[in-house]
Protein backbone atom coordinates (compact mmCIF):
# COMPACT_ATOMS: atom_id res chain seq x y z
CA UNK A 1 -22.58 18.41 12.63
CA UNK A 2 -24.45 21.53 13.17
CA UNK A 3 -26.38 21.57 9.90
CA UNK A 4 -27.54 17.84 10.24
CA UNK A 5 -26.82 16.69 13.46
CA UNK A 6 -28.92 19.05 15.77
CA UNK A 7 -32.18 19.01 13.38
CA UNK A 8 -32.22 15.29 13.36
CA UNK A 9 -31.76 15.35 17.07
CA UNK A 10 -34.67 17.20 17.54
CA UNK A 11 -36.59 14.77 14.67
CA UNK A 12 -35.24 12.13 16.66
CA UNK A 13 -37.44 13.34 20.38
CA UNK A 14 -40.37 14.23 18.49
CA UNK A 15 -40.70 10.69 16.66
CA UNK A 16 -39.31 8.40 19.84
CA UNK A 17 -41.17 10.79 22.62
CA UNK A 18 -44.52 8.56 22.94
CA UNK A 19 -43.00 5.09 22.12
CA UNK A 20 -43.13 3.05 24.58
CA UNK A 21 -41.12 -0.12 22.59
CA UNK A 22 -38.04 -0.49 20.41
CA UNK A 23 -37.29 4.10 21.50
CA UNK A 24 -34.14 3.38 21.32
CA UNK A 25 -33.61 1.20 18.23
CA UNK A 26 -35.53 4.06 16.58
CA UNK A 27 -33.82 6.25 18.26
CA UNK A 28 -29.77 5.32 16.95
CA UNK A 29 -31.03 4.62 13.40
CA UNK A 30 -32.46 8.00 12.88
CA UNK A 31 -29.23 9.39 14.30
CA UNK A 32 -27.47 6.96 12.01
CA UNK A 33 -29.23 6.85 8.79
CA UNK A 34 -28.49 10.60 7.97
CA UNK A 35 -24.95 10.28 8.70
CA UNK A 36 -24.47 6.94 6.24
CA UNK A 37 -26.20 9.88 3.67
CA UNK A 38 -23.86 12.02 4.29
CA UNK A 39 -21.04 10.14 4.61
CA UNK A 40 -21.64 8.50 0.70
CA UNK A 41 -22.67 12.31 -0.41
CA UNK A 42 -19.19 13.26 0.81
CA UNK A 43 -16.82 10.10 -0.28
CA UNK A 44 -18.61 7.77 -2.11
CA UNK A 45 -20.73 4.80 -2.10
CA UNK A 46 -18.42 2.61 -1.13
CA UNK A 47 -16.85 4.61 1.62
CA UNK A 48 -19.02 3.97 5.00
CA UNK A 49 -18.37 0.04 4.17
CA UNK A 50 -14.73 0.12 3.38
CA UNK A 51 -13.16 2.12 6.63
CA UNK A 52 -12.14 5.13 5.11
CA UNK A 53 -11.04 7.47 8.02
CA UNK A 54 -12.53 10.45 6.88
CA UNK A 55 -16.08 8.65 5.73
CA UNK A 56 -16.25 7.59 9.35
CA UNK A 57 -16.24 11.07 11.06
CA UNK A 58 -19.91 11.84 10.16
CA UNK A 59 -21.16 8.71 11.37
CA UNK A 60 -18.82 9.32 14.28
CA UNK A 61 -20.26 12.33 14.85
CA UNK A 62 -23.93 10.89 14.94
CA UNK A 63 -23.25 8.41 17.73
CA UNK A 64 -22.28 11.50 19.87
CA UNK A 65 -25.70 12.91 19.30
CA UNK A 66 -27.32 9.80 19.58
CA UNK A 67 -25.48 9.14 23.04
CA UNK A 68 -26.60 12.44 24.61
CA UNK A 69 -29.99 12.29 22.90
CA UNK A 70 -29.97 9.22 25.15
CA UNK A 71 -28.78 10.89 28.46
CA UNK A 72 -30.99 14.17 28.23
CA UNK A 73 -34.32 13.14 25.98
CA UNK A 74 -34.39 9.09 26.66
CA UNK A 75 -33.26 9.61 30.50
CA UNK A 76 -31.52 6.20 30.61
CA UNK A 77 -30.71 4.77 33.53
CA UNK A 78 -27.20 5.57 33.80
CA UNK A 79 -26.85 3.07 36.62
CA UNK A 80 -27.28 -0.05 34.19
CA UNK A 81 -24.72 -1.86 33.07
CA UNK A 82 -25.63 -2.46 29.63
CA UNK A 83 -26.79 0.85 28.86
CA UNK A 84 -23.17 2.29 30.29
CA UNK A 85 -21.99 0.23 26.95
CA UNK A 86 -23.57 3.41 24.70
CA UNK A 87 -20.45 5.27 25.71
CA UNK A 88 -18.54 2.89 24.02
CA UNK A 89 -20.12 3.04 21.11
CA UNK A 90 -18.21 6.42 19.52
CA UNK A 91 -15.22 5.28 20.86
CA UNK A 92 -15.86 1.69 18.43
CA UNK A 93 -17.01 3.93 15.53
CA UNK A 94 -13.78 5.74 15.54
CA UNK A 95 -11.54 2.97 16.20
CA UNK A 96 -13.42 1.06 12.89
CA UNK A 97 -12.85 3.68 10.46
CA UNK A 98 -9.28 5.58 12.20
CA UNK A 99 -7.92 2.11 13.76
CA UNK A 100 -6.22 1.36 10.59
CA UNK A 101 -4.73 4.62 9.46
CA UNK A 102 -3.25 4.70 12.73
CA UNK A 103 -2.28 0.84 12.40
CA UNK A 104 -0.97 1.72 8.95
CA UNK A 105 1.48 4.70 10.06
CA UNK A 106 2.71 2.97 12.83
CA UNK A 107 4.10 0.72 10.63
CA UNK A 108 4.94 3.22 8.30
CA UNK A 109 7.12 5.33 10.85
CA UNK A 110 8.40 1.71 12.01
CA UNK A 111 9.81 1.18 8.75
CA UNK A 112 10.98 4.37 7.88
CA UNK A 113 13.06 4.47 11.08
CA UNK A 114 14.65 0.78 9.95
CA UNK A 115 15.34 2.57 6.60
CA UNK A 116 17.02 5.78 8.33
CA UNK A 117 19.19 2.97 10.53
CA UNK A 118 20.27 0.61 8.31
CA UNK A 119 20.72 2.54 4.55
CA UNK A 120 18.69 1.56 1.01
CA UNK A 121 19.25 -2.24 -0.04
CA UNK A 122 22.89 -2.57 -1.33
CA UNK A 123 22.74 -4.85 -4.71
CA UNK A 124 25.25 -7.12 -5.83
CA UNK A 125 25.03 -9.85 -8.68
CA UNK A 126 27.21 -13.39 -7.98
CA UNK A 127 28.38 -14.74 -11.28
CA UNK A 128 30.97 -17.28 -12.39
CA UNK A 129 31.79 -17.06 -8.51
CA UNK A 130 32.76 -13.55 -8.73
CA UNK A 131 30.63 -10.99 -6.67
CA UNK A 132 30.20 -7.58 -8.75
CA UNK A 133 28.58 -4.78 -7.04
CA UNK A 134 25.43 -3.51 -9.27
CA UNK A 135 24.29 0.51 -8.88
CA UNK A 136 21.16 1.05 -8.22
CA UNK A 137 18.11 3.33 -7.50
CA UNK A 138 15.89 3.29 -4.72
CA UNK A 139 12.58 4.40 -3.50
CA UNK A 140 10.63 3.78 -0.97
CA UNK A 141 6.99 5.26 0.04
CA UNK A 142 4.58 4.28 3.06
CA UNK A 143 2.02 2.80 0.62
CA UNK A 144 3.98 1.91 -1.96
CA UNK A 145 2.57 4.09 -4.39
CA UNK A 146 4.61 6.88 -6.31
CA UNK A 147 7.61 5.67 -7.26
CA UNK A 148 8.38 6.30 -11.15
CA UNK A 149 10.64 3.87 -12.96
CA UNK A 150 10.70 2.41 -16.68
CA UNK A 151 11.17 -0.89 -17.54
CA UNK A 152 13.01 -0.87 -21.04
CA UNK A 153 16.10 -2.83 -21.72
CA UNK A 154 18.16 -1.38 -24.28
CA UNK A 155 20.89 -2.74 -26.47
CA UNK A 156 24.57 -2.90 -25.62
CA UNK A 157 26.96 -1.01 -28.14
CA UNK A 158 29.98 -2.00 -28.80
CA UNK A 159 31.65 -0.79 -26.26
CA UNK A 160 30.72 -0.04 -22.50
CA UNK A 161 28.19 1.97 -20.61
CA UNK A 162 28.62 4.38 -18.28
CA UNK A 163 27.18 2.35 -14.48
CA UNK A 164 26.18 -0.98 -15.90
CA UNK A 165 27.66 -3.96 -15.26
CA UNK A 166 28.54 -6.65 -17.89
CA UNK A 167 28.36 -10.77 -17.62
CA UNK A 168 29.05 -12.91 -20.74
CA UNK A 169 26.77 -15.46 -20.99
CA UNK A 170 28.08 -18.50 -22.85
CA UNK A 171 24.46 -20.66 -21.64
CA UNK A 172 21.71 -19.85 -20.07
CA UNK A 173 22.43 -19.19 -16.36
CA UNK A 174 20.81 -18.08 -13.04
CA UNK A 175 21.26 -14.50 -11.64
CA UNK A 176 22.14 -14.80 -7.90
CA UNK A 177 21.87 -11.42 -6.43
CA UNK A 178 22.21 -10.06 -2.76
CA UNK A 179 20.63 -7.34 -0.73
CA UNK A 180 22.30 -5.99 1.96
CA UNK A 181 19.92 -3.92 4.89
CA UNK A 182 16.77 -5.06 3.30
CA UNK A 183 13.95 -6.52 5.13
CA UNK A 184 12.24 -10.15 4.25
CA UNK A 185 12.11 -11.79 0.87
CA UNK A 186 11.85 -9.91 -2.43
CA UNK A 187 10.53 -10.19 -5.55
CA UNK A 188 12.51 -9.66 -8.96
CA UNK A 189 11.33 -8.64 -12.12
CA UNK A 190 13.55 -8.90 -15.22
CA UNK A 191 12.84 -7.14 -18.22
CA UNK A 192 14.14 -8.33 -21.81
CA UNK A 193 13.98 -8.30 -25.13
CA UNK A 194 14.21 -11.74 -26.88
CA UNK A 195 14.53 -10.71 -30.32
CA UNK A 196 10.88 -10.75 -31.18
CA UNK A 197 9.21 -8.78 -28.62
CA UNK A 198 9.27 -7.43 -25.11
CA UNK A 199 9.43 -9.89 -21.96
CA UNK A 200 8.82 -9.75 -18.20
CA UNK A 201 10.16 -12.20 -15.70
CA UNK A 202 8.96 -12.25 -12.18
CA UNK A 203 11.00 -14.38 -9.67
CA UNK A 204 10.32 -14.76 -5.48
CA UNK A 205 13.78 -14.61 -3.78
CA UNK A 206 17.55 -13.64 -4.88
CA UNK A 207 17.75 -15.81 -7.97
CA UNK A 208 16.53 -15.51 -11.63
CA UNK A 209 17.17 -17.29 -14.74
CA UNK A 210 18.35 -16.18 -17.98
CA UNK A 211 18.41 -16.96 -21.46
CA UNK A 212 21.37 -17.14 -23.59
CA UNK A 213 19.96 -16.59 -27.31
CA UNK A 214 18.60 -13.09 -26.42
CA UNK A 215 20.32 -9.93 -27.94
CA UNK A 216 23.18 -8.40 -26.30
CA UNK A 217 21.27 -6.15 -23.87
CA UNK A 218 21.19 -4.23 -20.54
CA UNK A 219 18.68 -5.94 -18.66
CA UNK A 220 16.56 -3.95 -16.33
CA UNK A 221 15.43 -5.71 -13.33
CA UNK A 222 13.26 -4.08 -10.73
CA UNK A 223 13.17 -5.75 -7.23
CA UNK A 224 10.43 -4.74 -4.58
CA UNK A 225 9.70 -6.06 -0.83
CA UNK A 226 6.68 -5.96 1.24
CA UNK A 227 7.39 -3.34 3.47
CA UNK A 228 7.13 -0.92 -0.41
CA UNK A 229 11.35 -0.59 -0.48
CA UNK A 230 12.29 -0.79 -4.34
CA UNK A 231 15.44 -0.55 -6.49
CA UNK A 232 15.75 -0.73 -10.01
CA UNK A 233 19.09 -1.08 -12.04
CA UNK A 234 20.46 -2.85 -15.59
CA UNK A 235 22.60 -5.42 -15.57
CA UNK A 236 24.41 -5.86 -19.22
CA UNK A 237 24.23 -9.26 -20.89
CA UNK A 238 26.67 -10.21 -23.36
CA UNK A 239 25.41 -13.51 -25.39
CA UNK A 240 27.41 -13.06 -29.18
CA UNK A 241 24.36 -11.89 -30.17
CA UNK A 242 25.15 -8.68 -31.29
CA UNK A 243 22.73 -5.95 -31.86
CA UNK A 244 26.07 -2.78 -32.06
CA UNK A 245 23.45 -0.45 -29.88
CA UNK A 246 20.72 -0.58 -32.41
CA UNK A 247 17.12 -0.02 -31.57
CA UNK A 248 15.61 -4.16 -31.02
């Protein structure tokens, strides 16, 4: 601000002193023009376009200059109407590029508060008309980003594992699970081996189909909703295809 801001100021009364048309056009883009530099020296080409809150506090910082540049060099007639609008202006600067941020962690402490009321999504899988309660693992960030989780299915020994459910699938069937305290509709990704190679299944709602002529496997299904609330858990699949806990 000090470095850039009070030079081009100064620029700014020298250039726009004699004009007698368009002074103040001139006036707020050499205020502006520096600050866009700045602003993409600092974060980017992209940033002044794209609302980044911290891109926007150089150009936020110009319109303050460029508003008293107005009031002390330009003498303005403060008793205008439209000219009491240039106050404005550094208020809409920062509500363009901080608006959303603050938009964006309102919701964030919204949800988080929902989460810290109501518990992590409870899973459990209806099959054959029984309802068996599944384990899971949960995560949940306020953009969605940094939760770690593989997607490998693995296959079933012999005998059982240690937190995973088992079905036996006789024919191909449909996966009906439940969520308890979660929020809106989710999405549910399977993933399987089918004997050849590596699959994904994505689904919209509580319900996903299976294959019976896959491997005996624990299934790994991952299930995500918009407001960035995850779990992740197997579900073991018996089919008579037997694979003794071999590597597929």
């Amino acid at each position: 601000m000090i470095v850039v801001g009070i030079p081009v100021t100064f620029f700014a009364g020298v250039i726009t002193r004699k004009m007698k048309q368009y002074a103040h056009i001139v006036n707020f883009i050499i205020h502006i023009l520096p600050s866009l530099l700045v602003s993409i020296y600092m974060f980017g080409l992209a940033s002044p376009l794209s609302s980044v809150p911290y891109a926007g506090v150089p150009i936020f910082a110009s319109t303050i200059f460029y508003v008293v540049d107005e009031v002390i060099y330009q003498k303005i007639d403060l008793r205008g109407r439209l000219v009491k609008g240039i106050f404005l202006l550094p208020a809409a600067i920062f509500l363009l590029y901080v608006g959303p941020s603050l938009y964006s962690g309102f919701l964030a402490r919204h949800t988080s508060t929902q989460i810290n009321e109501n518990g992590s999504p409870k899973v459990s899988l209806t099959f054959d008309g029984e309802e068996i309660p599944i384990k899971s693992s949960y995560c949940w960030t306020s953009d969605g980003e940094g939760c770690v989780y593989g997607t490998d299915p693995f296959p079933l020994p012999d005998g059982k594992v240690n937190n995973v459910k088992e079905i036996t699938m006789a024919s191909p069937a449909t996966l009906d699970f439940s969520f308890k305290n979660s929020e809106g509709e989710p999405t549910i990704y399977a993933y399987y081996h089918d004997g050849k190679d590596f699959k994904e299944i994505e689904e919209a709602g509580n319900k996903i189909n299976i294959s019976n002529d896959i491997p005996e496997q624990a299934i790994k299904f991952v299930v995500k909703w918009d407001n960035n609330e995850m779990v992740w858990f197997f579900v073991g699949v018996r089919t008579g295809n037997l694979t003794n806990g071999r590597t597929f």
